[in-house]
PDB file of N, CA and C in Angstrom:
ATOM      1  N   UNK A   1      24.807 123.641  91.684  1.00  0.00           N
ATOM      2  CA  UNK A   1      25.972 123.415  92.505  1.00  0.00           C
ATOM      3  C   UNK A   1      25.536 123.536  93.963  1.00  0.00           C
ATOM      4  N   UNK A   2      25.814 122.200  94.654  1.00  0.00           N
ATOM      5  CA  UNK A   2      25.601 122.233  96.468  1.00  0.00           C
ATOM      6  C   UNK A   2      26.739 123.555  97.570  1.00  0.00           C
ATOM      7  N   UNK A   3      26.356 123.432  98.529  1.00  0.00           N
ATOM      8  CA  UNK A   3      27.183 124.513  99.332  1.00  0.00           C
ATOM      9  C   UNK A   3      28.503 123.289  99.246  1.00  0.00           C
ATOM     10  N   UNK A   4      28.230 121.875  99.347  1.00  0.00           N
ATOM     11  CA  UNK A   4      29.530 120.930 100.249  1.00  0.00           C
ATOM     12  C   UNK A   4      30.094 121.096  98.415  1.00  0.00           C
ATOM     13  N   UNK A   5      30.148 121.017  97.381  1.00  0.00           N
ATOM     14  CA  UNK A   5      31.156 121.436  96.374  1.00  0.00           C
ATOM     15  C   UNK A   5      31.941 122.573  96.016  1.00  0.00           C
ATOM     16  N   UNK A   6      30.869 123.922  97.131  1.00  0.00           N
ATOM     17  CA  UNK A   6      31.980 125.018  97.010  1.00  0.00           C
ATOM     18  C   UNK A   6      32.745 124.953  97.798  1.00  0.00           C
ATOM     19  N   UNK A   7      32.699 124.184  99.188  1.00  0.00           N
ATOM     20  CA  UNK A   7      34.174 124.151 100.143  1.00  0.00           C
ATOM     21  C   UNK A   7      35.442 123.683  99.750  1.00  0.00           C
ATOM     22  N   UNK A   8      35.416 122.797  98.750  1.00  0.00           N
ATOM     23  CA  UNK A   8      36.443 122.385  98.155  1.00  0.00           C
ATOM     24  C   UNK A   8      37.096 122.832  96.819  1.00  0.00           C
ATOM     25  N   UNK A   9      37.209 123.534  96.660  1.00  0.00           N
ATOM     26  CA  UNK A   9      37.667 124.446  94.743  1.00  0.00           C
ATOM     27  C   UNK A   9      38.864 123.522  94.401  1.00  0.00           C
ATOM     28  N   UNK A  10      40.167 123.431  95.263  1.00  0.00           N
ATOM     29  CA  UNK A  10      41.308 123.181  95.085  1.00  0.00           C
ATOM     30  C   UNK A  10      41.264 121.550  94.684  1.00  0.00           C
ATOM     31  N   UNK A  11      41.863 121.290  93.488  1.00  0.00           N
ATOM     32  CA  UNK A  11      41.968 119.490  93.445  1.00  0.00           C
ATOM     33  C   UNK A  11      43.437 119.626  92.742  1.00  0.00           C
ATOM     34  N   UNK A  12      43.365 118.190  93.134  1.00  0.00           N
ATOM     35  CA  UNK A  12      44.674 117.875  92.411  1.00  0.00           C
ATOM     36  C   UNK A  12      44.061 116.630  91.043  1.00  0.00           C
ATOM     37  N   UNK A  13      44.562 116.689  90.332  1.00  0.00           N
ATOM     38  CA  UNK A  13      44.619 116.358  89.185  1.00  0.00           C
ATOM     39  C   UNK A  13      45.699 115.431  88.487  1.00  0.00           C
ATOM     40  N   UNK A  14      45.648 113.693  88.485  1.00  0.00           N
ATOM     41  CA  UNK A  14      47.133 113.321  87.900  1.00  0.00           C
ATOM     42  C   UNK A  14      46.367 113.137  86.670  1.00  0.00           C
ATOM     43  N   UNK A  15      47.849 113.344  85.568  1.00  0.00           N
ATOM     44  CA  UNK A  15      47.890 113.562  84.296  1.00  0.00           C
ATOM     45  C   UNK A  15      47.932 112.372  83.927  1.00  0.00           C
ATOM     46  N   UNK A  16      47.250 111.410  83.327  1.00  0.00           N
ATOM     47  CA  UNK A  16      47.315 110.347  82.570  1.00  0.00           C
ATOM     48  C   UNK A  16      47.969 110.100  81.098  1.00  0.00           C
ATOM     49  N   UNK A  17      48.856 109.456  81.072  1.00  0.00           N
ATOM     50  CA  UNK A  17      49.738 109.127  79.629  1.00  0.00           C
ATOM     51  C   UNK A  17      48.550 108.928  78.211  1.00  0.00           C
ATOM     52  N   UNK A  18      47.235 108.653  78.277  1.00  0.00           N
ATOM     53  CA  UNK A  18      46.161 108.829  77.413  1.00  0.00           C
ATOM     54  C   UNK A  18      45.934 110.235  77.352  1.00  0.00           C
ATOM     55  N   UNK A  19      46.139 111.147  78.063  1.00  0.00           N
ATOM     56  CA  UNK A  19      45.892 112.284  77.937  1.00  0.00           C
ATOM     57  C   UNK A  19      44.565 113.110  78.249  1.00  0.00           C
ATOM     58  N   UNK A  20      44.402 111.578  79.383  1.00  0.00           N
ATOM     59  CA  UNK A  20      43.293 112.205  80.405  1.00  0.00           C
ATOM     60  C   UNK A  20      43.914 112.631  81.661  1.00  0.00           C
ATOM     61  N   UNK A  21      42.813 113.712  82.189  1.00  0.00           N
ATOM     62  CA  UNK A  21      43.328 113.881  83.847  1.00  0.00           C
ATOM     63  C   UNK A  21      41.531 113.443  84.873  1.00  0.00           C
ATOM     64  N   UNK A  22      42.417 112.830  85.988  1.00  0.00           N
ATOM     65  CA  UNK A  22      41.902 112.531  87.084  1.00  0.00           C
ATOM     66  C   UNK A  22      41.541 113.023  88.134  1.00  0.00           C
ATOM     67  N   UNK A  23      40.822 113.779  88.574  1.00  0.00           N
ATOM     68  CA  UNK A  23      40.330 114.441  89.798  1.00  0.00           C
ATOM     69  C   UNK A  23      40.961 113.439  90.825  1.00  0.00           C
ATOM     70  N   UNK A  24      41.871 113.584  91.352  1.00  0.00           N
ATOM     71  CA  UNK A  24      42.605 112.367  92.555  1.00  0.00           C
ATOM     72  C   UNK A  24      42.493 113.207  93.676  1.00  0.00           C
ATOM     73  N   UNK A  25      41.882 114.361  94.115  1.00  0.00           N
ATOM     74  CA  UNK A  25      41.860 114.501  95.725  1.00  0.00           C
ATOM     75  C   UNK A  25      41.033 115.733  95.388  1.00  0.00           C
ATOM     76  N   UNK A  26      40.491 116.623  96.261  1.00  0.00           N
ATOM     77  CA  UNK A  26      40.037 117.903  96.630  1.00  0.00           C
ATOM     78  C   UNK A  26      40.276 118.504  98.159  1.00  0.00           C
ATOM     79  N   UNK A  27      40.699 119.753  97.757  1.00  0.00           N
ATOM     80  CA  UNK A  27      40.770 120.497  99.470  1.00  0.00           C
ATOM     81  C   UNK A  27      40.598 121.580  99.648  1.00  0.00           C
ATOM     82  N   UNK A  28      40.090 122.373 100.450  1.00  0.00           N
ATOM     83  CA  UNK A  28      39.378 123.683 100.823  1.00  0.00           C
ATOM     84  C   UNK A  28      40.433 125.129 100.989  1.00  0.00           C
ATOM     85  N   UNK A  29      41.587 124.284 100.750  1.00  0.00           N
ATOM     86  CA  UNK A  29      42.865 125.594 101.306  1.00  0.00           C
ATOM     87  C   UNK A  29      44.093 125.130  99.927  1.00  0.00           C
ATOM     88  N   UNK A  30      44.301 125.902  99.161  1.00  0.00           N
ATOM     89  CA  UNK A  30      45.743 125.919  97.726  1.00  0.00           C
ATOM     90  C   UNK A  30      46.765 125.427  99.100  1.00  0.00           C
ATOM     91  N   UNK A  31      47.002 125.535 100.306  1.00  0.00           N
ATOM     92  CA  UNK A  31      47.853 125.139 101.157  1.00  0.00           C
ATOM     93  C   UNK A  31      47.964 123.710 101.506  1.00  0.00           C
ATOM     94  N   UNK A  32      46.563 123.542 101.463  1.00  0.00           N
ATOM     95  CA  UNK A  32      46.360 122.223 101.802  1.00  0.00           C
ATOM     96  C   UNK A  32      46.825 121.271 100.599  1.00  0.00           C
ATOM     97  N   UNK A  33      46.124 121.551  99.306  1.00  0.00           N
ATOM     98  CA  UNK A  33      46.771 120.869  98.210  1.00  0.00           C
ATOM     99  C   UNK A  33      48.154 120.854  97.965  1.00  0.00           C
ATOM    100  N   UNK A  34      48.682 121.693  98.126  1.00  0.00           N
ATOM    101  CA  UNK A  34      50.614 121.965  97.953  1.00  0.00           C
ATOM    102  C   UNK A  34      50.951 120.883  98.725  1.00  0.00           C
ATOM    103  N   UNK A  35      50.163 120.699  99.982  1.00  0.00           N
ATOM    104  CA  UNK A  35      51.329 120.002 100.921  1.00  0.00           C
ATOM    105  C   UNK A  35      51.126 118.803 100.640  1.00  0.00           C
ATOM    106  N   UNK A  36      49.919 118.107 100.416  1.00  0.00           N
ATOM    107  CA  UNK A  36      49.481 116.771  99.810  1.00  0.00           C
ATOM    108  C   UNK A  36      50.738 116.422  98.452  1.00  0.00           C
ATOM    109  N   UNK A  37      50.825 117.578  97.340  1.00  0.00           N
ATOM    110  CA  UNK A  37      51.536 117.405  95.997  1.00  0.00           C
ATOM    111  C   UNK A  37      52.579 116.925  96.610  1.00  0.00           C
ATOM    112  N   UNK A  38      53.193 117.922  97.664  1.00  0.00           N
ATOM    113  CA  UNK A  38      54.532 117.508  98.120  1.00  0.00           C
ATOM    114  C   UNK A  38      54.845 116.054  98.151  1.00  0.00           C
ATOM    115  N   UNK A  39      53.804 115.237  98.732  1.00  0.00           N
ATOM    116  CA  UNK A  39      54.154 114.058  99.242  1.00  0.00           C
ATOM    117  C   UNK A  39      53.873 113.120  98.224  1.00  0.00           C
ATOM    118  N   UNK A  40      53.417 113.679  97.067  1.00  0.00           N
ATOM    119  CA  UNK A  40      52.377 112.805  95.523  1.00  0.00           C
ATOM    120  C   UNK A  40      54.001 112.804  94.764  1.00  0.00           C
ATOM    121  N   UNK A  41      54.266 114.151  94.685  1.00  0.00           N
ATOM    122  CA  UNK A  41      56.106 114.058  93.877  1.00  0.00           C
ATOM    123  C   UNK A  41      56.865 112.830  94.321  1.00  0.00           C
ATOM    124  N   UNK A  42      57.082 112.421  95.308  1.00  0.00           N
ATOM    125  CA  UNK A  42      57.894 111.171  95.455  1.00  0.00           C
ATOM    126  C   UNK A  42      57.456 110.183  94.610  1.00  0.00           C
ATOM    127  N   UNK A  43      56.444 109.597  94.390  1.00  0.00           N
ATOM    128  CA  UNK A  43      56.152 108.477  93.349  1.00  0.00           C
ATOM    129  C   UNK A  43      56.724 108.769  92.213  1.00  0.00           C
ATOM    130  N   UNK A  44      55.857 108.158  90.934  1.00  0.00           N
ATOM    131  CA  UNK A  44      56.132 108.192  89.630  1.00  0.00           C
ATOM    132  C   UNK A  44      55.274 109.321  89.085  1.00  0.00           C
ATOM    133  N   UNK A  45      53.896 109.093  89.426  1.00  0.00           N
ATOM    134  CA  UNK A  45      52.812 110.236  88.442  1.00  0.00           C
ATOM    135  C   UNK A  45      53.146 111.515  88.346  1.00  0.00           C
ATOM    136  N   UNK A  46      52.643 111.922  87.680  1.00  0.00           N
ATOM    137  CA  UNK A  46      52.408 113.315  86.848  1.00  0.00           C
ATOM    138  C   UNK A  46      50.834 114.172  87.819  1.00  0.00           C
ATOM    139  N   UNK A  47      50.832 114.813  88.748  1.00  0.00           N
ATOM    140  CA  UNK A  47      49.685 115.241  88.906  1.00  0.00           C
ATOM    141  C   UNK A  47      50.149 117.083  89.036  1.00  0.00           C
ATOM    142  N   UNK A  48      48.754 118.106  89.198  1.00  0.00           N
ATOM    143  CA  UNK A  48      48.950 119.199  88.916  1.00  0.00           C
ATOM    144  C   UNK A  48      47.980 119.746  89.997  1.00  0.00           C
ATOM    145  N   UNK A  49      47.798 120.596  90.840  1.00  0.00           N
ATOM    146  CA  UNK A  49      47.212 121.622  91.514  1.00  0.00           C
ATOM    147  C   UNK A  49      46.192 122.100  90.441  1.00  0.00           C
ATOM    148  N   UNK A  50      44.869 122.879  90.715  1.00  0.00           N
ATOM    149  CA  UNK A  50      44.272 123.639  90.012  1.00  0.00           C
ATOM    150  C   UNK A  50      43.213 123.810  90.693  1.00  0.00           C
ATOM    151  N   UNK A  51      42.307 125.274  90.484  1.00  0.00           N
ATOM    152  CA  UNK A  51      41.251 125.874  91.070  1.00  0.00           C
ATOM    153  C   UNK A  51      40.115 125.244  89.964  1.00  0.00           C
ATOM    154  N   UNK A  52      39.334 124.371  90.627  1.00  0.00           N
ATOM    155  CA  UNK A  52      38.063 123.663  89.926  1.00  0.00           C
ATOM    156  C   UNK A  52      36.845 123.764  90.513  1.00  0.00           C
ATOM    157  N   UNK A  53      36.644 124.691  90.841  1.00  0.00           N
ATOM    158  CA  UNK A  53      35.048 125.364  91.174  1.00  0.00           C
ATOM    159  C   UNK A  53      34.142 125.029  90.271  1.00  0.00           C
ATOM    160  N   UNK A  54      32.811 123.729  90.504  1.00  0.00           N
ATOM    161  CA  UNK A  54      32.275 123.702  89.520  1.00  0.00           C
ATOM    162  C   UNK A  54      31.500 124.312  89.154  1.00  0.00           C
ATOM    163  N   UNK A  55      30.809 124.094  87.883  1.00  0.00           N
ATOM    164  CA  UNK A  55      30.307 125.204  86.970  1.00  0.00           C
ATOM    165  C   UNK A  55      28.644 124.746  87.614  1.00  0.00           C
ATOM    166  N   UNK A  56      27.554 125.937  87.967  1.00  0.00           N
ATOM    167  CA  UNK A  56      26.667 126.142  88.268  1.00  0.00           C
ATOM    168  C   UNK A  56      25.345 125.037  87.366  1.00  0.00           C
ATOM    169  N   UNK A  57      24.597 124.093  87.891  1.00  0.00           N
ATOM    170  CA  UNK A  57      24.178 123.679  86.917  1.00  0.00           C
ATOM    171  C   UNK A  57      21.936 124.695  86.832  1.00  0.00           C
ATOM    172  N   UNK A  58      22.182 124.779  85.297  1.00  0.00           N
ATOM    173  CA  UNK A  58      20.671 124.973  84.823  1.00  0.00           C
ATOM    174  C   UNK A  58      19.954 124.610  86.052  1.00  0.00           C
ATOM    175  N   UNK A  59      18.729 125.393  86.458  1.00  0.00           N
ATOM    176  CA  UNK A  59      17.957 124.629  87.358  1.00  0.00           C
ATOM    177  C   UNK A  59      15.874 124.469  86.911  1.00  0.00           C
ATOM    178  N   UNK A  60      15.680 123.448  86.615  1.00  0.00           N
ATOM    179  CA  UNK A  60      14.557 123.139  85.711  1.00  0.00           C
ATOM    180  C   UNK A  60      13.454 124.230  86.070  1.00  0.00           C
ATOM    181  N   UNK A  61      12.676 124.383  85.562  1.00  0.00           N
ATOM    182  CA  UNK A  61      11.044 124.912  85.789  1.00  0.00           C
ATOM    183  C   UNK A  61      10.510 123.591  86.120  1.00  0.00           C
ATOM    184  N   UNK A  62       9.362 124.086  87.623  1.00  0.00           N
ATOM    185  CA  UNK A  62       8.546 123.087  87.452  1.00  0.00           C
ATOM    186  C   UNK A  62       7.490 124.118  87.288  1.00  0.00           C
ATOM    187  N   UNK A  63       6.378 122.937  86.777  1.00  0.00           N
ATOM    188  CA  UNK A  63       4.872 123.361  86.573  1.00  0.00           C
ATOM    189  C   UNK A  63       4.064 122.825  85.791  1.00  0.00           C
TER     190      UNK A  63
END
């Protein structure tokens, strides 16, 4: 995991009728995402707030 993926934890997420979800934005402040949702509720979609810090990846041996 890079430093520029931990600035952002917060995404928003729309819920897809297949019963997938979409990473549709990321932002560095739960404030910042709320206020974005705010303005996502007027449409039609289904999207959700959530803390998505990604998961650390393995890092190889060389030699």
């Amino acid at each position: 995991m890079n430093y520029r993926d931990q600035l952002t934890p917060w995404a928003i997420f729309q819920r897809l009728s297949t019963g997938q979800n979409v990473c549709f934005s990321r932002f560095r402040t739960r404030t910042e995402a709320d206020a974005y949702m705010s303005i996502l509720r007027q449409g039609s979609g289904k999207f959700e707030v959530v803390y998505d810090l990604p998961q650390p990846q393995p890092q190889e041996v060389q030699g």
